[in-house]
PDB file of N, CA and C in Angstrom:
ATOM      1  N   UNK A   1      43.151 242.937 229.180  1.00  0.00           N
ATOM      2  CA  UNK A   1      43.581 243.799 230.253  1.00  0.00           C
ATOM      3  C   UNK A   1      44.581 243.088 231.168  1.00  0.00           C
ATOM      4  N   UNK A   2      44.581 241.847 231.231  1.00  0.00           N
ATOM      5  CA  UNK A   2      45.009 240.536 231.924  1.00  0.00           C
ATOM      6  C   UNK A   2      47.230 240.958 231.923  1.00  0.00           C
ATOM      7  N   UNK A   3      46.907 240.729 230.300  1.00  0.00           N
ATOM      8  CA  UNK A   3      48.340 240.865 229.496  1.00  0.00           C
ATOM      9  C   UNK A   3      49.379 242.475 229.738  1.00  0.00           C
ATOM     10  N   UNK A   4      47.948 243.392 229.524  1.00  0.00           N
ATOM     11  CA  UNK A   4      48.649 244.680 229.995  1.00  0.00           C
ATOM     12  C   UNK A   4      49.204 245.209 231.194  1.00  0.00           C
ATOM     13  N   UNK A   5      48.443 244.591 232.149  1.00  0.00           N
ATOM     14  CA  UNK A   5      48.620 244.758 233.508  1.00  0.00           C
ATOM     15  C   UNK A   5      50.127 243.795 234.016  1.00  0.00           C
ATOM     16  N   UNK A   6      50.087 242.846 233.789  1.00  0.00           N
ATOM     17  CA  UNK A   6      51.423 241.779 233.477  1.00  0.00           C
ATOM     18  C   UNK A   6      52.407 242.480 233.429  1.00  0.00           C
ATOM     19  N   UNK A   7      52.451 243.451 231.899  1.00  0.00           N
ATOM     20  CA  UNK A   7      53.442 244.017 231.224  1.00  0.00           C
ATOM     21  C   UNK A   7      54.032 244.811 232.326  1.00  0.00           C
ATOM     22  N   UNK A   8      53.036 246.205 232.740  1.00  0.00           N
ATOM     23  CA  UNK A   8      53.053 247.316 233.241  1.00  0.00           C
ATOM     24  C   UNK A   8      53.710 246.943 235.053  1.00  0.00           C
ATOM     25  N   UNK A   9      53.306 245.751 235.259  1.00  0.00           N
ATOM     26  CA  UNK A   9      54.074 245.174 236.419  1.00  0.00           C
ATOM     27  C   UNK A   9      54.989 244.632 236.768  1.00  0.00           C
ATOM     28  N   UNK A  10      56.103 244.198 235.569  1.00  0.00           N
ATOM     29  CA  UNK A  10      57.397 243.513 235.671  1.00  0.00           C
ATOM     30  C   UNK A  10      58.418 244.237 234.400  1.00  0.00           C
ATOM     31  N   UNK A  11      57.450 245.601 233.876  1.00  0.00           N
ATOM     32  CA  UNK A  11      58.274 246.413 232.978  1.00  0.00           C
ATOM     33  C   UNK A  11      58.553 245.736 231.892  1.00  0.00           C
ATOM     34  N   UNK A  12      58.051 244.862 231.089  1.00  0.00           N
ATOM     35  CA  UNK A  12      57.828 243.776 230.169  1.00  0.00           C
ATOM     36  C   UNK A  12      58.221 244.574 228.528  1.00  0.00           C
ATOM     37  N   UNK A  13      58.917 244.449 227.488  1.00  0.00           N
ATOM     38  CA  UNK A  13      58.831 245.468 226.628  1.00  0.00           C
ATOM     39  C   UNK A  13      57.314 244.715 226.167  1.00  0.00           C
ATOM     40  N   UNK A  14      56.561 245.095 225.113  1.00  0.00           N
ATOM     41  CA  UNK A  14      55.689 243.836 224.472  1.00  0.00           C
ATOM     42  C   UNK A  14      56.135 243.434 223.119  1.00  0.00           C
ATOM     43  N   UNK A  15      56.810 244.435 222.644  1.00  0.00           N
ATOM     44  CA  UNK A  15      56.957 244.253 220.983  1.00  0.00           C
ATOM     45  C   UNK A  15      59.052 243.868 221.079  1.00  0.00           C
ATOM     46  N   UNK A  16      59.196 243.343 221.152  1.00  0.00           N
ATOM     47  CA  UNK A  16      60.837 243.167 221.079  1.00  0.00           C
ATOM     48  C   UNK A  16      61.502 243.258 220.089  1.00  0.00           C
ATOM     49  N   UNK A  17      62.858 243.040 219.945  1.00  0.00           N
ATOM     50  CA  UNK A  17      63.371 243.157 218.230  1.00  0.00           C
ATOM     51  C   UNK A  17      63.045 241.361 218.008  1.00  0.00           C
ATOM     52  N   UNK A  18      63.619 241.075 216.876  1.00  0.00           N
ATOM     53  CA  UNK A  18      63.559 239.910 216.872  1.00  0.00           C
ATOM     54  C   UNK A  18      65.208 239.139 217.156  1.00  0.00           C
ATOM     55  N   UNK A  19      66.179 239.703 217.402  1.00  0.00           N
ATOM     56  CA  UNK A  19      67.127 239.119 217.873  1.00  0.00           C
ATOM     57  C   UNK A  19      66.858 239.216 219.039  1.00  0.00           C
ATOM     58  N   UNK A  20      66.384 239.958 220.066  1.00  0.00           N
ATOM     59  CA  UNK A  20      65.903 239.937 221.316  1.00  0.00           C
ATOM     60  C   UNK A  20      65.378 238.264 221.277  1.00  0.00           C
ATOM     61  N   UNK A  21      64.094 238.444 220.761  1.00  0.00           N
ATOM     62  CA  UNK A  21      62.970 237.221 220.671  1.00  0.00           C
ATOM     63  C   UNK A  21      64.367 235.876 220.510  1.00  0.00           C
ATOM     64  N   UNK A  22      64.597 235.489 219.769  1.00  0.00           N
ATOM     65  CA  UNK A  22      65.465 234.534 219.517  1.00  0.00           C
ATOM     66  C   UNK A  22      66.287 234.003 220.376  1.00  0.00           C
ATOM     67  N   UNK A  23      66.968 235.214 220.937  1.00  0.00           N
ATOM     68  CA  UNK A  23      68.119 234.750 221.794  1.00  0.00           C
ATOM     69  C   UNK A  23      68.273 234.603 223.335  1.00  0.00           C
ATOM     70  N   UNK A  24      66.872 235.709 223.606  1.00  0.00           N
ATOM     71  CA  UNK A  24      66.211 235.421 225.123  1.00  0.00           C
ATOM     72  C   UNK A  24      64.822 235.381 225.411  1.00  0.00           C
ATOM     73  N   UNK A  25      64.009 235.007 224.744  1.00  0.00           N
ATOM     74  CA  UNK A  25      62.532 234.437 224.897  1.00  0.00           C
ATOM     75  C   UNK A  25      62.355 233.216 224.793  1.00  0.00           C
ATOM     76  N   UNK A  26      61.041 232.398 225.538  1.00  0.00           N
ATOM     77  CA  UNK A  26      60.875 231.229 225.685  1.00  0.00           C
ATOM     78  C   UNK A  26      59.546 231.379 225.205  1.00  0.00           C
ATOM     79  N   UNK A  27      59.115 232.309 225.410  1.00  0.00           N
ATOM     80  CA  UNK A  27      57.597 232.021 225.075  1.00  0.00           C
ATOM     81  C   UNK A  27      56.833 233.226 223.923  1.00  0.00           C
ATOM     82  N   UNK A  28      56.278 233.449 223.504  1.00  0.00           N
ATOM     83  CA  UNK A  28      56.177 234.940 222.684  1.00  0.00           C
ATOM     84  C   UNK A  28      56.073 235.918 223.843  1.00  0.00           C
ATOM     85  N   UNK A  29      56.043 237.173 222.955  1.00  0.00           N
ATOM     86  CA  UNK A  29      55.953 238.263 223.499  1.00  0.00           C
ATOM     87  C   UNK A  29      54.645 238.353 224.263  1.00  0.00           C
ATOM     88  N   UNK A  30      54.552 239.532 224.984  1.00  0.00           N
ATOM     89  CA  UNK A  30      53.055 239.961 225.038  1.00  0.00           C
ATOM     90  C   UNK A  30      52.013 240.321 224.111  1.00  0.00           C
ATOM     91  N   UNK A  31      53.061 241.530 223.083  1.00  0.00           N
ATOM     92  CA  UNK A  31      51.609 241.870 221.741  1.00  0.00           C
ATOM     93  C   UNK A  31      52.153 241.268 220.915  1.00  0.00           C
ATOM     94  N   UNK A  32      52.495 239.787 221.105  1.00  0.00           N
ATOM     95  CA  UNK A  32      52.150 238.909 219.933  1.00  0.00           C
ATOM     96  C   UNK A  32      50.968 237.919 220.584  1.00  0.00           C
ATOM     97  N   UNK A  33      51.127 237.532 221.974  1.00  0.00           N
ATOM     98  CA  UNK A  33      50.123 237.221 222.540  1.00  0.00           C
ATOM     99  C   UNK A  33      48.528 237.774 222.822  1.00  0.00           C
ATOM    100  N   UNK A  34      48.600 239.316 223.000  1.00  0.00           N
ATOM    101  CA  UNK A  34      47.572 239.919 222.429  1.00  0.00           C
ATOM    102  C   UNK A  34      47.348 240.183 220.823  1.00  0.00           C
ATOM    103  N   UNK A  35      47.978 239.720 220.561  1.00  0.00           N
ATOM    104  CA  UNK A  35      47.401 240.101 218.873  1.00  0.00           C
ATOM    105  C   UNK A  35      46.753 238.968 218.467  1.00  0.00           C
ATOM    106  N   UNK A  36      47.246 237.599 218.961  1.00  0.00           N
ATOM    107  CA  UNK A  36      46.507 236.215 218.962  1.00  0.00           C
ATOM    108  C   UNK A  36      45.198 236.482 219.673  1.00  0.00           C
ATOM    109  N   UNK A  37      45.542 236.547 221.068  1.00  0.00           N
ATOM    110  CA  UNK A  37      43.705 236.841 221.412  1.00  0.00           C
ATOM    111  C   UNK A  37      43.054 237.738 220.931  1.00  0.00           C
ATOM    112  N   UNK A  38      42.800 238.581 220.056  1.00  0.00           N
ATOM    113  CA  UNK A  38      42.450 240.161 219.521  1.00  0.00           C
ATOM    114  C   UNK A  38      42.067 239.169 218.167  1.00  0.00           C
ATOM    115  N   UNK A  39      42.512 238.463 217.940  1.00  0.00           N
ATOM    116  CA  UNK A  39      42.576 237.811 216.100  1.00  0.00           C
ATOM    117  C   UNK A  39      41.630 236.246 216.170  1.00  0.00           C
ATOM    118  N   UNK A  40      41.700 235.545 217.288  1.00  0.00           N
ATOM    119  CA  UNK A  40      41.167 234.212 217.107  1.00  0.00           C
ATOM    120  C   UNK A  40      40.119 233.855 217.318  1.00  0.00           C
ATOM    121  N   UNK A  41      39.520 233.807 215.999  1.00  0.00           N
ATOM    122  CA  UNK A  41      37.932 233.882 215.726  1.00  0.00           C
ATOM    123  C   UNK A  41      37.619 232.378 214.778  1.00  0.00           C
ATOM    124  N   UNK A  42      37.953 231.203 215.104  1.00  0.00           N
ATOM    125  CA  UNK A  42      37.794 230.208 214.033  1.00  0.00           C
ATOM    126  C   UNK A  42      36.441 230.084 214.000  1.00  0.00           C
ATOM    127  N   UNK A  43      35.676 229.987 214.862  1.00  0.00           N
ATOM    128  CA  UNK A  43      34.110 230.153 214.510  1.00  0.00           C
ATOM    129  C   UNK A  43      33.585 230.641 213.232  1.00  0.00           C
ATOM    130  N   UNK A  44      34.143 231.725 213.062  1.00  0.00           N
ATOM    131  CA  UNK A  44      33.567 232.643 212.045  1.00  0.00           C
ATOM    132  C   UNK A  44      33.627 231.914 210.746  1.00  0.00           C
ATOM    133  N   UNK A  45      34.131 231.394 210.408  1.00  0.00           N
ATOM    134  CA  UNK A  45      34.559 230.412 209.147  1.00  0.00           C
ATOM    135  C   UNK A  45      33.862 229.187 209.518  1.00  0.00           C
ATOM    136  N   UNK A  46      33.598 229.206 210.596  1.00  0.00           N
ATOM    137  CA  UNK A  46      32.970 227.364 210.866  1.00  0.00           C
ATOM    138  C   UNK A  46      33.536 226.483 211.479  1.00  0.00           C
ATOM    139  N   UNK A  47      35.369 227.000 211.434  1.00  0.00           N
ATOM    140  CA  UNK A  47      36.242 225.750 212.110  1.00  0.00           C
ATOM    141  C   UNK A  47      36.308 225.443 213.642  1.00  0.00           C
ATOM    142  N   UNK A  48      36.539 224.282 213.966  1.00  0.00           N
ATOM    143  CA  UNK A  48      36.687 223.934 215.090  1.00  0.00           C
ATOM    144  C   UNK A  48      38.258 224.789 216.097  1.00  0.00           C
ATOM    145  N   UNK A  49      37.484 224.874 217.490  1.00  0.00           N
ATOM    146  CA  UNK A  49      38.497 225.316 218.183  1.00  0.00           C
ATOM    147  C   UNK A  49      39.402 224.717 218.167  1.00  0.00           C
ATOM    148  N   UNK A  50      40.935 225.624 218.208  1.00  0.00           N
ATOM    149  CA  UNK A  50      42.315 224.489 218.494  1.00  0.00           C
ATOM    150  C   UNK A  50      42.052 224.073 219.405  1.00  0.00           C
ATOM    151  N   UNK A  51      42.151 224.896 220.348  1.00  0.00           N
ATOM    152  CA  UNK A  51      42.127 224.311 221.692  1.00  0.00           C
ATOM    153  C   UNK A  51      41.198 224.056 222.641  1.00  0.00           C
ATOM    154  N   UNK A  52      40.353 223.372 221.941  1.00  0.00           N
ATOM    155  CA  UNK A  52      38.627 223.448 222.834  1.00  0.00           C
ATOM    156  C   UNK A  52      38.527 222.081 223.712  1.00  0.00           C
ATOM    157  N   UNK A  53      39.439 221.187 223.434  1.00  0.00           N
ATOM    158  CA  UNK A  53      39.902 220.056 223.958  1.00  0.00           C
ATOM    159  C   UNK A  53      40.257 220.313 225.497  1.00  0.00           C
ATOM    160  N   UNK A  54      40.976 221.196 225.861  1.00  0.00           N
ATOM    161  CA  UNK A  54      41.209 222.283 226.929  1.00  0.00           C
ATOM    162  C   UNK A  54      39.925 222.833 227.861  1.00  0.00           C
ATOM    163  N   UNK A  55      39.097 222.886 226.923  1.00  0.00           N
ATOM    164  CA  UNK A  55      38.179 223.313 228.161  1.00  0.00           C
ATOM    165  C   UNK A  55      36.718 222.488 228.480  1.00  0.00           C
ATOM    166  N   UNK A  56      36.197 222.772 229.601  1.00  0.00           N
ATOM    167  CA  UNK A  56      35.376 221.588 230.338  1.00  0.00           C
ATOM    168  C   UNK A  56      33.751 222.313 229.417  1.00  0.00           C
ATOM    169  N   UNK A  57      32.997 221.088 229.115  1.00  0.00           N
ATOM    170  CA  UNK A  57      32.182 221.330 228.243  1.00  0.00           C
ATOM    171  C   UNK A  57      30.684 221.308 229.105  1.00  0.00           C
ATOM    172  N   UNK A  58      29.898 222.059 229.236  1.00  0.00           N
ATOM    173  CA  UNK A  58      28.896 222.429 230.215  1.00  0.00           C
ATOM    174  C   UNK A  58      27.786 221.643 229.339  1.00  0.00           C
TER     175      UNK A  58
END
C-alpha cells in the first residue's frame, strides 16, 4: 500500500516503456518493485534471506 500511495502522490507511471527505464530511471519502477515484494518468498524453498543481514535479529 506503501508503493501505491507513493505512486498516486507524485503521479509516478509504475509500468514504463523500457526506453523510458533506460534513459531516465535510477532505480526500478514501482510495479517492478511491487512485483519483487508480491514474489519474495526464499523461505519457501529453504534459502536464506538476501537481505537478512539488513535487519536487527530479536
Amino acid at each position: 500500500m506503501a508503493f501505491v500511495k507513493l505512486q498516486t502522490d507524485v503521479l509516478a507511471v509504475p509500468r514504463p516503456g523500457l526506453v523510458y527505464k533506460i534513459w531516465r530511471e535510477s532505480h526500478p519502477p514501482l510495479g517492478e518493485r511491487i512485483d519483487f515484494a508480491n514474489d519474495y518468498r526464499p523461505w519457501r524453498e529453504g534459502q536464506p534471506l538476501t537481505y537478512g543481514d539488513r535487519f536487527k535479529k530479536e
